[in-house]
C-alpha atoms as a PDB file:
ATOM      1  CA  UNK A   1       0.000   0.000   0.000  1.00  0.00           C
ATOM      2  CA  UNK A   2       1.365   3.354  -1.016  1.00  0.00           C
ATOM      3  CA  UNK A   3       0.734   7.069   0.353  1.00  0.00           C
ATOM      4  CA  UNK A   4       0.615   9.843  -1.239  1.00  0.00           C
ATOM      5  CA  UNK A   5      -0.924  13.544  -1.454  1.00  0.00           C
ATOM      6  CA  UNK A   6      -4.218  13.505  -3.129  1.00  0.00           C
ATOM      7  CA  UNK A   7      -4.735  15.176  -6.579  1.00  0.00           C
ATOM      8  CA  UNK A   8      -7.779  17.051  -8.237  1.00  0.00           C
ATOM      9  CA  UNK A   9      -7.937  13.648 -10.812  1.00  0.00           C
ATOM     10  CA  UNK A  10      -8.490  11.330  -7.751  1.00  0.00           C
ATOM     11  CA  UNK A  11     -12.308  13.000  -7.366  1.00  0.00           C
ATOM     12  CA  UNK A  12     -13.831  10.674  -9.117  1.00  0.00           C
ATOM     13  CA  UNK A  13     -12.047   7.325  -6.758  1.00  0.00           C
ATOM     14  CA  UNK A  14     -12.150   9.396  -3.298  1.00  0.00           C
ATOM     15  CA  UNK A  15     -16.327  10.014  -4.521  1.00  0.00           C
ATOM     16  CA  UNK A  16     -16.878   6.281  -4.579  1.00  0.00           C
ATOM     17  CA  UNK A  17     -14.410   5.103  -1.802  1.00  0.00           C
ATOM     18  CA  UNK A  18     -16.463   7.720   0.319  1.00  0.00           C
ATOM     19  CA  UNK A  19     -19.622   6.139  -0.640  1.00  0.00           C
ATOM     20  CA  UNK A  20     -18.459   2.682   0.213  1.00  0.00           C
ATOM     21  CA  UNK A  21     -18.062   4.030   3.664  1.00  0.00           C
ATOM     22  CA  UNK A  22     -19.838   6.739   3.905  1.00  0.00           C
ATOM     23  CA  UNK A  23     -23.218   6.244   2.269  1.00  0.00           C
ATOM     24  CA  UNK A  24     -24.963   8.830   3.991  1.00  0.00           C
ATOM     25  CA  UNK A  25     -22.726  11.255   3.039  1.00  0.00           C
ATOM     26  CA  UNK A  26     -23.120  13.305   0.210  1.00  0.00           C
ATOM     27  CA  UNK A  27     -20.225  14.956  -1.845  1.00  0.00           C
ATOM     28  CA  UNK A  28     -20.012  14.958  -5.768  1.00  0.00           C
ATOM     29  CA  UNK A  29     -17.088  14.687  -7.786  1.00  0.00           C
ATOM     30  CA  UNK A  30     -16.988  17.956  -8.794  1.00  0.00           C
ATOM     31  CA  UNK A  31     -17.218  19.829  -5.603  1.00  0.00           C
ATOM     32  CA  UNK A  32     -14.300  16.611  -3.995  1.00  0.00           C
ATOM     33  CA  UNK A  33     -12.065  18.036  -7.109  1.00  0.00           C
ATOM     34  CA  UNK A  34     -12.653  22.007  -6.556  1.00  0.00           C
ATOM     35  CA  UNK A  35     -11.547  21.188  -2.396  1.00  0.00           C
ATOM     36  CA  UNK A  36      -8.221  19.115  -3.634  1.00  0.00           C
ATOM     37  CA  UNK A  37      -7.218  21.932  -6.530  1.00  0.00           C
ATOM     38  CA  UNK A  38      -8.530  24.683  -4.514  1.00  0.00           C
ATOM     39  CA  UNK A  39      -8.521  23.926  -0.623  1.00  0.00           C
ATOM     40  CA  UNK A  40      -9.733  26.208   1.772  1.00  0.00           C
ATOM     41  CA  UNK A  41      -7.832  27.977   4.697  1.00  0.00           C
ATOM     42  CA  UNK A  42      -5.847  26.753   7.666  1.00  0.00           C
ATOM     43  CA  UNK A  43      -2.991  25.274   5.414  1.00  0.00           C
ATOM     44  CA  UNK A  44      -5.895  21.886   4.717  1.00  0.00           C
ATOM     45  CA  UNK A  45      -4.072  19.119   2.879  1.00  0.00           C
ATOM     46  CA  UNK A  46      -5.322  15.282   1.820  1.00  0.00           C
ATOM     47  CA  UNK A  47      -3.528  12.129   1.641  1.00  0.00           C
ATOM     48  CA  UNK A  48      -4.459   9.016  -0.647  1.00  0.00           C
ATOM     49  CA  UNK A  49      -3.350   5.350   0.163  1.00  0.00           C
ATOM     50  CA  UNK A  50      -3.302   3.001  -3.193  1.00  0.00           C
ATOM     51  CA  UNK A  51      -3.569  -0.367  -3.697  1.00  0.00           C
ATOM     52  CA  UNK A  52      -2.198  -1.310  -6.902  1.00  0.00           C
ATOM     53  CA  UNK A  53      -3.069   1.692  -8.739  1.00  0.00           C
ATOM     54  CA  UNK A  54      -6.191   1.744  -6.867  1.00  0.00           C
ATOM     55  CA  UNK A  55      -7.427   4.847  -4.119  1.00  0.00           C
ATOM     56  CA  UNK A  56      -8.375   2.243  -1.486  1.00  0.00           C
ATOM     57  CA  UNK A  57      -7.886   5.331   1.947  1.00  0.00           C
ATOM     58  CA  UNK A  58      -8.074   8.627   2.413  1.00  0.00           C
ATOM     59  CA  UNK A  59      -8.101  11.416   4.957  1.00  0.00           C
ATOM     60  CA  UNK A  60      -8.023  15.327   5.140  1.00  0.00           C
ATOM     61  CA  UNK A  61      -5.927  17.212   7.899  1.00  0.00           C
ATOM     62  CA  UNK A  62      -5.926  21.281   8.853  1.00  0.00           C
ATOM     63  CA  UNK A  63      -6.107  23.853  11.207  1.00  0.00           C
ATOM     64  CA  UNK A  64      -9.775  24.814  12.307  1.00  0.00           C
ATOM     65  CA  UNK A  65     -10.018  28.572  11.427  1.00  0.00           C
ATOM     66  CA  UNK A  66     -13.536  28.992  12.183  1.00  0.00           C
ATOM     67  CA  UNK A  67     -13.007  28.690  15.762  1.00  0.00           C
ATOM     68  CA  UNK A  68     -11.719  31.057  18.484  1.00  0.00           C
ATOM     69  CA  UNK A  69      -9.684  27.983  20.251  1.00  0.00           C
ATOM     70  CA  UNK A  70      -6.178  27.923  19.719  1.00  0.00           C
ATOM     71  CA  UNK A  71      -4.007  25.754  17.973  1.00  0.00           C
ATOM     72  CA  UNK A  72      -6.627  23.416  17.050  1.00  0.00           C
ATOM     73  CA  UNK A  73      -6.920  21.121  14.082  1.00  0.00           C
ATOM     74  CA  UNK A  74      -8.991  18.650  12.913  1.00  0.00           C
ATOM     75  CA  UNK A  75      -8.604  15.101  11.158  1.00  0.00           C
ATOM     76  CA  UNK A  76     -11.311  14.881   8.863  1.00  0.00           C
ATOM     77  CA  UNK A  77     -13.089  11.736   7.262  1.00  0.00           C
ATOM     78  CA  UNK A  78      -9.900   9.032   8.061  1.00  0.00           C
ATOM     79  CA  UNK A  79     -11.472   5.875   6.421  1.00  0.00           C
ATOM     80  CA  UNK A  80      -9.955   2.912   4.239  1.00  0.00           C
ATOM     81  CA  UNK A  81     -12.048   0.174   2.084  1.00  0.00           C
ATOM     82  CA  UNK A  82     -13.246  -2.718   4.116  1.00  0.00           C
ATOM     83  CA  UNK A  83     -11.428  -4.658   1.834  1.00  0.00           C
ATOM     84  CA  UNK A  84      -8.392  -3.247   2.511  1.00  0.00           C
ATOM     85  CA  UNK A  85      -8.393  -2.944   6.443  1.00  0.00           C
ATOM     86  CA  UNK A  86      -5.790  -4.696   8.416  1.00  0.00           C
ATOM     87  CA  UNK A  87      -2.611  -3.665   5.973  1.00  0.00           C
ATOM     88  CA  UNK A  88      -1.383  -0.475   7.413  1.00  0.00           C
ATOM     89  CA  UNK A  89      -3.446   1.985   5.513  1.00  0.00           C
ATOM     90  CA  UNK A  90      -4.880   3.537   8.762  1.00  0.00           C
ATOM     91  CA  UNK A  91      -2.094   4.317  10.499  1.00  0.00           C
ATOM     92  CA  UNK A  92      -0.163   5.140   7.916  1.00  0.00           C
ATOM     93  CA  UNK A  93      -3.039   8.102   6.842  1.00  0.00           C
ATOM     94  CA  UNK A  94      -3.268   9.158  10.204  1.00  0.00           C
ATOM     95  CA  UNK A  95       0.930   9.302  10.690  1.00  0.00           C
ATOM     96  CA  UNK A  96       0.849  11.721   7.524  1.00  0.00           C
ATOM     97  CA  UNK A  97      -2.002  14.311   8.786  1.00  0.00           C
ATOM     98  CA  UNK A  98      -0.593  14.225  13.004  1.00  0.00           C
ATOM     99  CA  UNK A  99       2.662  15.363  10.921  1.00  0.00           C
ATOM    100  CA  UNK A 100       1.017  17.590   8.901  1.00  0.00           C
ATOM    101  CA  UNK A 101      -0.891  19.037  11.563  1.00  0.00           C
ATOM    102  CA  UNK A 102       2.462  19.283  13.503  1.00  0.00           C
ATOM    103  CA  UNK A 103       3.826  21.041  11.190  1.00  0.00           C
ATOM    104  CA  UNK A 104       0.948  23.783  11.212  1.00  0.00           C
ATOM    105  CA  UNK A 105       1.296  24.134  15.098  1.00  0.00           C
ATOM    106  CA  UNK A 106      -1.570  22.306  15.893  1.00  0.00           C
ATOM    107  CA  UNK A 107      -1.867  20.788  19.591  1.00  0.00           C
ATOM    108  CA  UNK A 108      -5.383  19.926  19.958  1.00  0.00           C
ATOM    109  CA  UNK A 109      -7.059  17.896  17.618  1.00  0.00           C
ATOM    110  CA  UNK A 110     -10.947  16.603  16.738  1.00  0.00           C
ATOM    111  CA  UNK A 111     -11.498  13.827  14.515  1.00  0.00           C
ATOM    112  CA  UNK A 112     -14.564  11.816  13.605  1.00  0.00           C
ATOM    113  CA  UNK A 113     -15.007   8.099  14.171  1.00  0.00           C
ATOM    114  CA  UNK A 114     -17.955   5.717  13.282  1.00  0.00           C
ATOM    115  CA  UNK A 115     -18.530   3.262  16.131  1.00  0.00           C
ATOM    116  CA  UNK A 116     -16.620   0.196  14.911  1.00  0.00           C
ATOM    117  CA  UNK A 117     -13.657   2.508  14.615  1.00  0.00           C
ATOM    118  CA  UNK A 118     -14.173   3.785  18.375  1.00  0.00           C
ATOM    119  CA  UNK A 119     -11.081   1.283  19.303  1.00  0.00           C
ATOM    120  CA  UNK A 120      -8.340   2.853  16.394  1.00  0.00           C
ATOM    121  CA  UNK A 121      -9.502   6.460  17.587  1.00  0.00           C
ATOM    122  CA  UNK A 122      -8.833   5.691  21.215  1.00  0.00           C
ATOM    123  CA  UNK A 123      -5.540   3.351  20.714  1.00  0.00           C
ATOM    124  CA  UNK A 124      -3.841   6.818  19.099  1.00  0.00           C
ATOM    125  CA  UNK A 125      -5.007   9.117  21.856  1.00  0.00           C
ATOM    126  CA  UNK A 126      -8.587  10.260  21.298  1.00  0.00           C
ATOM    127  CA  UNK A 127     -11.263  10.320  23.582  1.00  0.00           C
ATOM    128  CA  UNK A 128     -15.017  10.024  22.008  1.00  0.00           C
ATOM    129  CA  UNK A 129     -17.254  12.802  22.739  1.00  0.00           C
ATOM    130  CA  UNK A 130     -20.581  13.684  21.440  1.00  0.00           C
ATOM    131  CA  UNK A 131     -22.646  11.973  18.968  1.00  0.00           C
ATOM    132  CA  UNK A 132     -23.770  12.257  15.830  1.00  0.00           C
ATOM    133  CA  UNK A 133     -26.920  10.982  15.092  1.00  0.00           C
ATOM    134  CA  UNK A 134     -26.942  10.364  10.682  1.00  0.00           C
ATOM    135  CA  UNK A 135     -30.442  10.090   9.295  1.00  0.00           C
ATOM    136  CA  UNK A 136     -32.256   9.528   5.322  1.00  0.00           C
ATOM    137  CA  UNK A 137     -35.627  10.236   3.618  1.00  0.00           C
ATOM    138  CA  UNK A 138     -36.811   9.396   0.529  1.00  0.00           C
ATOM    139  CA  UNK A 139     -38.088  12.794  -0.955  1.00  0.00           C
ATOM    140  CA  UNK A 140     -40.949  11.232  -2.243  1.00  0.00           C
ATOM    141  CA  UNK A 141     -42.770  10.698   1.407  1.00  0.00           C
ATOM    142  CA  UNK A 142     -42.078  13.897   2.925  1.00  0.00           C
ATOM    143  CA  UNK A 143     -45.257  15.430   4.541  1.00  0.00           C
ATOM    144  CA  UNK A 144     -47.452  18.348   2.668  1.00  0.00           C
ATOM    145  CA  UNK A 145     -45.815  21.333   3.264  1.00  0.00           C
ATOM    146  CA  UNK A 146     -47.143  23.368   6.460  1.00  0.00           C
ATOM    147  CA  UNK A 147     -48.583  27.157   5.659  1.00  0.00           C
ATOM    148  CA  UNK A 148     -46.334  29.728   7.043  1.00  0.00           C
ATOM    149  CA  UNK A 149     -47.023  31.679   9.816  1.00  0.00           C
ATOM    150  CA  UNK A 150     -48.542  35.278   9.391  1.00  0.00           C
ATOM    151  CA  UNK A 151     -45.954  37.593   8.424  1.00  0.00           C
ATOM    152  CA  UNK A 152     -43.473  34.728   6.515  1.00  0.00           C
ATOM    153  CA  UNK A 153     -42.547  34.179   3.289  1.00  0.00           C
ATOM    154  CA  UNK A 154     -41.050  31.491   2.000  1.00  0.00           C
ATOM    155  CA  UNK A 155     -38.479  31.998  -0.953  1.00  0.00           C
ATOM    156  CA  UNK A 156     -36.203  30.181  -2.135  1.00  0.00           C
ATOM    157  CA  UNK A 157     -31.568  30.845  -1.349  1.00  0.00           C
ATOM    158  CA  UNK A 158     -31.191  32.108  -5.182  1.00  0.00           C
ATOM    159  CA  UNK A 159     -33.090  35.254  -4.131  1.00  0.00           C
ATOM    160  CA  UNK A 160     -30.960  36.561  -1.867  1.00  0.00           C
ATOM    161  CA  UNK A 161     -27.349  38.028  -1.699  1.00  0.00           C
ATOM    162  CA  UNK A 162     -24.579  36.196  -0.230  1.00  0.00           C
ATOM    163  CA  UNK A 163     -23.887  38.718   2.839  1.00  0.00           C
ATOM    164  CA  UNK A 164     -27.011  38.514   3.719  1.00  0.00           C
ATOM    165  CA  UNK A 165     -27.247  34.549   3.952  1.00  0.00           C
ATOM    166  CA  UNK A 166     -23.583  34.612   5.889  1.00  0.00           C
ATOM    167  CA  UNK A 167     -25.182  37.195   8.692  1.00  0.00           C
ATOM    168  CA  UNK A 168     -28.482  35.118   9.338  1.00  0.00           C
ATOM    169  CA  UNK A 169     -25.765  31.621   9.365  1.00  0.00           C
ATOM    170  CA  UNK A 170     -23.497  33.148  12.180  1.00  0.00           C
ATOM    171  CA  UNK A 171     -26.433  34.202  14.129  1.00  0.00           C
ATOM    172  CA  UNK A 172     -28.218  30.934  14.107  1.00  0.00           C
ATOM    173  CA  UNK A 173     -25.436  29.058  14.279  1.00  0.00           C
ATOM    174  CA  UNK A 174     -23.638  30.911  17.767  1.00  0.00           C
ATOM    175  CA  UNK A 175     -25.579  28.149  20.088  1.00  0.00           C
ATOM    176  CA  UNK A 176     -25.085  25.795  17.556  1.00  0.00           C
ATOM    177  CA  UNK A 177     -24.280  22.359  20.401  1.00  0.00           C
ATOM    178  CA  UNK A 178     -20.885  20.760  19.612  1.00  0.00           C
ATOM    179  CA  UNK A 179     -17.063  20.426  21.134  1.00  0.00           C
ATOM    180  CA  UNK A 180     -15.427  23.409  19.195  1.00  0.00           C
ATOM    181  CA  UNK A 181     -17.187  26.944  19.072  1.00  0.00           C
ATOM    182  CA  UNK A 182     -17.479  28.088  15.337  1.00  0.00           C
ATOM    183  CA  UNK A 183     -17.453  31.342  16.437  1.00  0.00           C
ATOM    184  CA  UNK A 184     -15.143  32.723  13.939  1.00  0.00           C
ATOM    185  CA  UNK A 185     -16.132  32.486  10.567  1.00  0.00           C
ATOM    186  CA  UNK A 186     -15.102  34.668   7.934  1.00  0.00           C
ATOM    187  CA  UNK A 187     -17.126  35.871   5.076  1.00  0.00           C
ATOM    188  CA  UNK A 188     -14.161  34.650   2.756  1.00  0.00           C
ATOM    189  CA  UNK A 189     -14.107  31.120   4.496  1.00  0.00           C
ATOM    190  CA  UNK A 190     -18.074  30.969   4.794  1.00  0.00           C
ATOM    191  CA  UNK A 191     -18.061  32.382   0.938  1.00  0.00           C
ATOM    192  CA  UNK A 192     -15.723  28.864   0.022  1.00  0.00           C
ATOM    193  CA  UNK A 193     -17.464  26.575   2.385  1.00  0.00           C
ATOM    194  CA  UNK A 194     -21.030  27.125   1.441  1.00  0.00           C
ATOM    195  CA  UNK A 195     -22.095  30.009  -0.992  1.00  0.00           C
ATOM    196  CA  UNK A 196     -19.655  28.986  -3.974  1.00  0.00           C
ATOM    197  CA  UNK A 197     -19.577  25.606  -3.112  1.00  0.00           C
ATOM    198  CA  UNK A 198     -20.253  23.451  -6.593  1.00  0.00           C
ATOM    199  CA  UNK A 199     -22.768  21.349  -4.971  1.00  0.00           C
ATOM    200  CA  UNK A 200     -24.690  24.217  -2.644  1.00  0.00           C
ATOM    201  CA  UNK A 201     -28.387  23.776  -4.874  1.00  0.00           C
ATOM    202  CA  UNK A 202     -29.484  27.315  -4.070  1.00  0.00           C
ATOM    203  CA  UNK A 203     -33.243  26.595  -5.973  1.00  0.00           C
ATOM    204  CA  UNK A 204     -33.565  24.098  -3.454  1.00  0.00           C
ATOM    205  CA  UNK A 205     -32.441  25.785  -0.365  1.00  0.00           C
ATOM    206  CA  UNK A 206     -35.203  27.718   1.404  1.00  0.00           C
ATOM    207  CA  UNK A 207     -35.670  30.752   3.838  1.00  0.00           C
ATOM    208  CA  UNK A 208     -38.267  31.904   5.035  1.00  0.00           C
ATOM    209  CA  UNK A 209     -38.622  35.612   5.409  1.00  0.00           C
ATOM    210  CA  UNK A 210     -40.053  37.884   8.151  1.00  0.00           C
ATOM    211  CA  UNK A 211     -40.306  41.023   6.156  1.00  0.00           C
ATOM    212  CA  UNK A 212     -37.310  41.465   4.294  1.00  0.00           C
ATOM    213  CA  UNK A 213     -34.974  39.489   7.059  1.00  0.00           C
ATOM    214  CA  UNK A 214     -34.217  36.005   7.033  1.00  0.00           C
ATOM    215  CA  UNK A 215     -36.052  33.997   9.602  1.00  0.00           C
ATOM    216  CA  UNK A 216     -35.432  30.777   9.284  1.00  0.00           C
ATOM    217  CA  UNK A 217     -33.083  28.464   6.832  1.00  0.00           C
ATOM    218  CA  UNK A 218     -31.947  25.078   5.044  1.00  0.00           C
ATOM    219  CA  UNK A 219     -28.761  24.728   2.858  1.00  0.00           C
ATOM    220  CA  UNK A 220     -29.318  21.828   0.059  1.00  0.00           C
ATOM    221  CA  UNK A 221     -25.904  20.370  -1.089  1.00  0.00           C
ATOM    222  CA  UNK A 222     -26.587  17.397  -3.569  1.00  0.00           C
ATOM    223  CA  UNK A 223     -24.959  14.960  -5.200  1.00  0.00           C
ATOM    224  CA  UNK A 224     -27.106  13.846  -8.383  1.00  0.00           C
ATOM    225  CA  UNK A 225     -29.925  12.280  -7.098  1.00  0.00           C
ATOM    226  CA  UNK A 226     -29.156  12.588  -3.159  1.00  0.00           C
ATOM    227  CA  UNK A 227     -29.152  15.370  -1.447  1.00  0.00           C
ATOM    228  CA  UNK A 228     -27.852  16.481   2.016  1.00  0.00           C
ATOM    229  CA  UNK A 229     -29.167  18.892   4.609  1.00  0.00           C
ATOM    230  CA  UNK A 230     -26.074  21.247   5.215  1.00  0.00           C
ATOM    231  CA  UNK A 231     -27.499  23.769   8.089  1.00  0.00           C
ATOM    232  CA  UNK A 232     -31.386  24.358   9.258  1.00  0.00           C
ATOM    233  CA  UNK A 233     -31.845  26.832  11.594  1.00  0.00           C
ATOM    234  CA  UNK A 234     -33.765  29.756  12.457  1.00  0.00           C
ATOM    235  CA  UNK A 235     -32.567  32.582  14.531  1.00  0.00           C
ATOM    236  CA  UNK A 236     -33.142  33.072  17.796  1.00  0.00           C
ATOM    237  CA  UNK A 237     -36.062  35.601  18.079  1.00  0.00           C
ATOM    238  CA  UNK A 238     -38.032  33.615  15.753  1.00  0.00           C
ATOM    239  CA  UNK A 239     -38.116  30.419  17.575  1.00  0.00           C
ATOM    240  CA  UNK A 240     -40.803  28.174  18.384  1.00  0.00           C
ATOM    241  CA  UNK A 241     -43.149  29.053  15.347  1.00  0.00           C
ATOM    242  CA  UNK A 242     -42.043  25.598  13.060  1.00  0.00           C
ATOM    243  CA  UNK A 243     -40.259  27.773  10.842  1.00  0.00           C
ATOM    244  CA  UNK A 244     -37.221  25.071  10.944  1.00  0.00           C
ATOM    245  CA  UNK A 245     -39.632  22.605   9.990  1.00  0.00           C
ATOM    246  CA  UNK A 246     -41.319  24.753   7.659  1.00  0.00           C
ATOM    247  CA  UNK A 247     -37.951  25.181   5.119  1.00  0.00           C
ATOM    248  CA  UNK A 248     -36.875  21.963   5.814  1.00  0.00           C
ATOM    249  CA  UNK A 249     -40.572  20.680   4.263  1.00  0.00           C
ATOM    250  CA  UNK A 250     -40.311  23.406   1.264  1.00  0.00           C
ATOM    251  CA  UNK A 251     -36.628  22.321   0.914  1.00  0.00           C
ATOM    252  CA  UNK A 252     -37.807  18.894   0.729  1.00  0.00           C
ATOM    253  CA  UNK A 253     -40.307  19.091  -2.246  1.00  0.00           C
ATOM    254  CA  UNK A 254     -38.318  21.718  -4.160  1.00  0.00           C
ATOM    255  CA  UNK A 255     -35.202  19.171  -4.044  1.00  0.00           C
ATOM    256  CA  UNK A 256     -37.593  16.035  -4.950  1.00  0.00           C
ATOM    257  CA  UNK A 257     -39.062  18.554  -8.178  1.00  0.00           C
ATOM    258  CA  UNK A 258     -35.276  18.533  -9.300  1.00  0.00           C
ATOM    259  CA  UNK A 259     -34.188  15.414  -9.158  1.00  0.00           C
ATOM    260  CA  UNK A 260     -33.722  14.299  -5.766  1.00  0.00           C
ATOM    261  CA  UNK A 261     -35.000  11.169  -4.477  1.00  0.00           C
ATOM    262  CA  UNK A 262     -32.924  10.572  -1.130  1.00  0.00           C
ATOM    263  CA  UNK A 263     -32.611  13.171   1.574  1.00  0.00           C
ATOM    264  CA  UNK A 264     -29.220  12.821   4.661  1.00  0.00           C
ATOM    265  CA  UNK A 265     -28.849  15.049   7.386  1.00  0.00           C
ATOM    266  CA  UNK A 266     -27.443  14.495  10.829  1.00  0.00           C
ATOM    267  CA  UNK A 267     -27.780  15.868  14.384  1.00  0.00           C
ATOM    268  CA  UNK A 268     -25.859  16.480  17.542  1.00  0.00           C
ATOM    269  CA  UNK A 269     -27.082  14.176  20.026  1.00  0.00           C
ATOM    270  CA  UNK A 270     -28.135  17.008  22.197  1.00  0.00           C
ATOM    271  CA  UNK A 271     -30.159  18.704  19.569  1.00  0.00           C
ATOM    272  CA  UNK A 272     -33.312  17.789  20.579  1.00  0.00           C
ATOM    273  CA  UNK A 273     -35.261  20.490  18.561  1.00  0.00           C
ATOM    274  CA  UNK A 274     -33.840  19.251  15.018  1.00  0.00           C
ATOM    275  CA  UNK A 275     -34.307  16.026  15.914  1.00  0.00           C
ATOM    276  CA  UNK A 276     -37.504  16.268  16.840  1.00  0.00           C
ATOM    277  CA  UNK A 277     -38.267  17.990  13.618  1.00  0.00           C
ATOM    278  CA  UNK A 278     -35.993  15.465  11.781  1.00  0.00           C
ATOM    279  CA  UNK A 279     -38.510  12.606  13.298  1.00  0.00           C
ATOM    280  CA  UNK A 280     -41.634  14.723  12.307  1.00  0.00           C
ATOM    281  CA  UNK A 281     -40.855  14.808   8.523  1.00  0.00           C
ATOM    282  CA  UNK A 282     -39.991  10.585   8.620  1.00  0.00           C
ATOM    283  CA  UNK A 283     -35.939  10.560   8.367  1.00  0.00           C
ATOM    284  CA  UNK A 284     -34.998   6.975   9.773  1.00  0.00           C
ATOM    285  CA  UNK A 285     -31.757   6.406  11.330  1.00  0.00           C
ATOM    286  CA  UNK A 286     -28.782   5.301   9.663  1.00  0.00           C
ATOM    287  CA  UNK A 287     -25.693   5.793  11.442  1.00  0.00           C
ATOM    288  CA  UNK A 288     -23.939   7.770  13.955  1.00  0.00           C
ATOM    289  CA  UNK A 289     -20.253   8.646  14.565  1.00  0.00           C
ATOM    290  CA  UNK A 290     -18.532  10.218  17.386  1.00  0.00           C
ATOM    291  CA  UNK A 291     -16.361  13.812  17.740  1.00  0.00           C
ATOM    292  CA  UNK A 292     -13.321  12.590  19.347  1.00  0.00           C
ATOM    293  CA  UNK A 293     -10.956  14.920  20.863  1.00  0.00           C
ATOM    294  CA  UNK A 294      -7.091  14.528  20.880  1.00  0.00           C
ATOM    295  CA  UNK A 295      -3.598  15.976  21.960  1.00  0.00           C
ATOM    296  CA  UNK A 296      -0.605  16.070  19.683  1.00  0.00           C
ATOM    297  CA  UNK A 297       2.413  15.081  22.147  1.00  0.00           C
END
């Protein structure tokens, strides 16, 4: 098994080795290609392992910039074919992003783990968390769509300006549950991550509207026919009015009128709001994986 630094031309492999291991993940090719030729901040790198000519591992390593803690990094997505487990490929992805991360100054470090890898995340020093809770619909059974409340409107992302989205995402997104505060986002980084993002659908993605301010909100990235639930939220002084459910419904049925037949999302564990919403629309559980927080000695 050989390592090596991942190129734009590997999209296509790292798509389907992702979706060998990741099916409730959604990422296309093109959008996996624009993040390896064009990365975003915090010096982000990725690593292939190959098997005879073939990507068979992968993982992505950099330094969080969306987040007031210092020196922290994460170690993103670590996974190798089940076919290919037991040869080295693991270790040797992780031993190339803790160096990398190294490198960048990083001392603390949050990775991701699915619960059968629970035991390699702990034997290099990581200590599981908070869960995840992954979860699918098929667009086609998603309830009616609920009326909005006086005074809402419900429009879709493409009418709206890109500052605008970026101010109502920071605000809804300060109480956000998880182990790392994203309370430092950038326009620029936000502007990469989500707005000019190849796969962001932005006739899909809804707001709704409470005059000419954004309420309430769901992000649609898709992958073909799949589609995945990037953010819902709705800002603080308009809780408790099912706007959250309300573009999340619209986003639904806009997504399944293009295309889209299978819906993803996932949910803190402690997110007992989106979850219950999640439950209210039909999304079944699929998986879960754990944050898992680490020191670089």
């Amino acid at each position: 098994m050989e390592l090596r630094t991942a190129r734009p031309d590997d999209a296509a492999a790292v798509v389907a080795l992702r979706a060998a291991v990741y099916p409730y993940l959604v990422r296309g090719v093109a959008s996996t290609r624009q993040m390896i030729a064009d990365p975003p901040d915090g010096c982000w790198t990725a690593f292939v392992a190959e098997d005879g000519g073939r990507v068979v591992g992968w993982v992505s390593a950099f330094r969080n910039t969306t987040t007031t803690e210092a020196d922290f990094g994460e170690i993103s997505l670590l996974h190798v074919h089940p076919e290919h487990r037991g040869r080295g490929g693991g270790t040797a992805l992780f031993g190339a992003a803790r160096e990398h991360l190294a490198g960048l100054g990083v001392r603390r470090v949050r990775t991701w783990a699915q619960t059968d890898s629970l035991g390699f995340a702990r034997a290099r020093g990581f200590t599981p968390s908070r869960e995840a809770r992954y979860s699918a619909l098929e667009t086609r059974l998603a309830p009616p769509v609920p009326d909005p409340p006086p005074g809402i409107t419900v429009v879709a992302l493409s009418a709206l300006d890109a500052r605008t989205v970026y101010a109502a995402d920071v605000a809804a997104s300060a109480d956000e549950p998880g182990d790392v505060p994203k309370d430092a986002v950038t326009f620029e980084t936000w502007r990469y991550e989500v707005w000019d993002n190849l796969g962001l659908d932005r006739e899909a993605s809804t707001t709704a509207l409470h005059g000419t301010g954004i309420a309430a909100f769901t992000l649609v990235k898709r992958d073909g026919t799949r589609m995945w639930s990037d953010m819902t939220a709705t800002l603080p002084q308009h809780r408790g009015r099912g706007l959250a459910r309300l573009v999340k419904t619209a986003a639904l049925h806009r997504a399944a009128g293009r295309g889209v037949t299978m819906a993803y999302t996932s949910n803190d564990e402690s997110n007992a709001p989106m979850l219950a919403v999640n439950a209210r629309l039909g999304y079944q559980p699929v998986a879960a994986q754990w944050s898992c927080l680490g020191e670089l000695g």
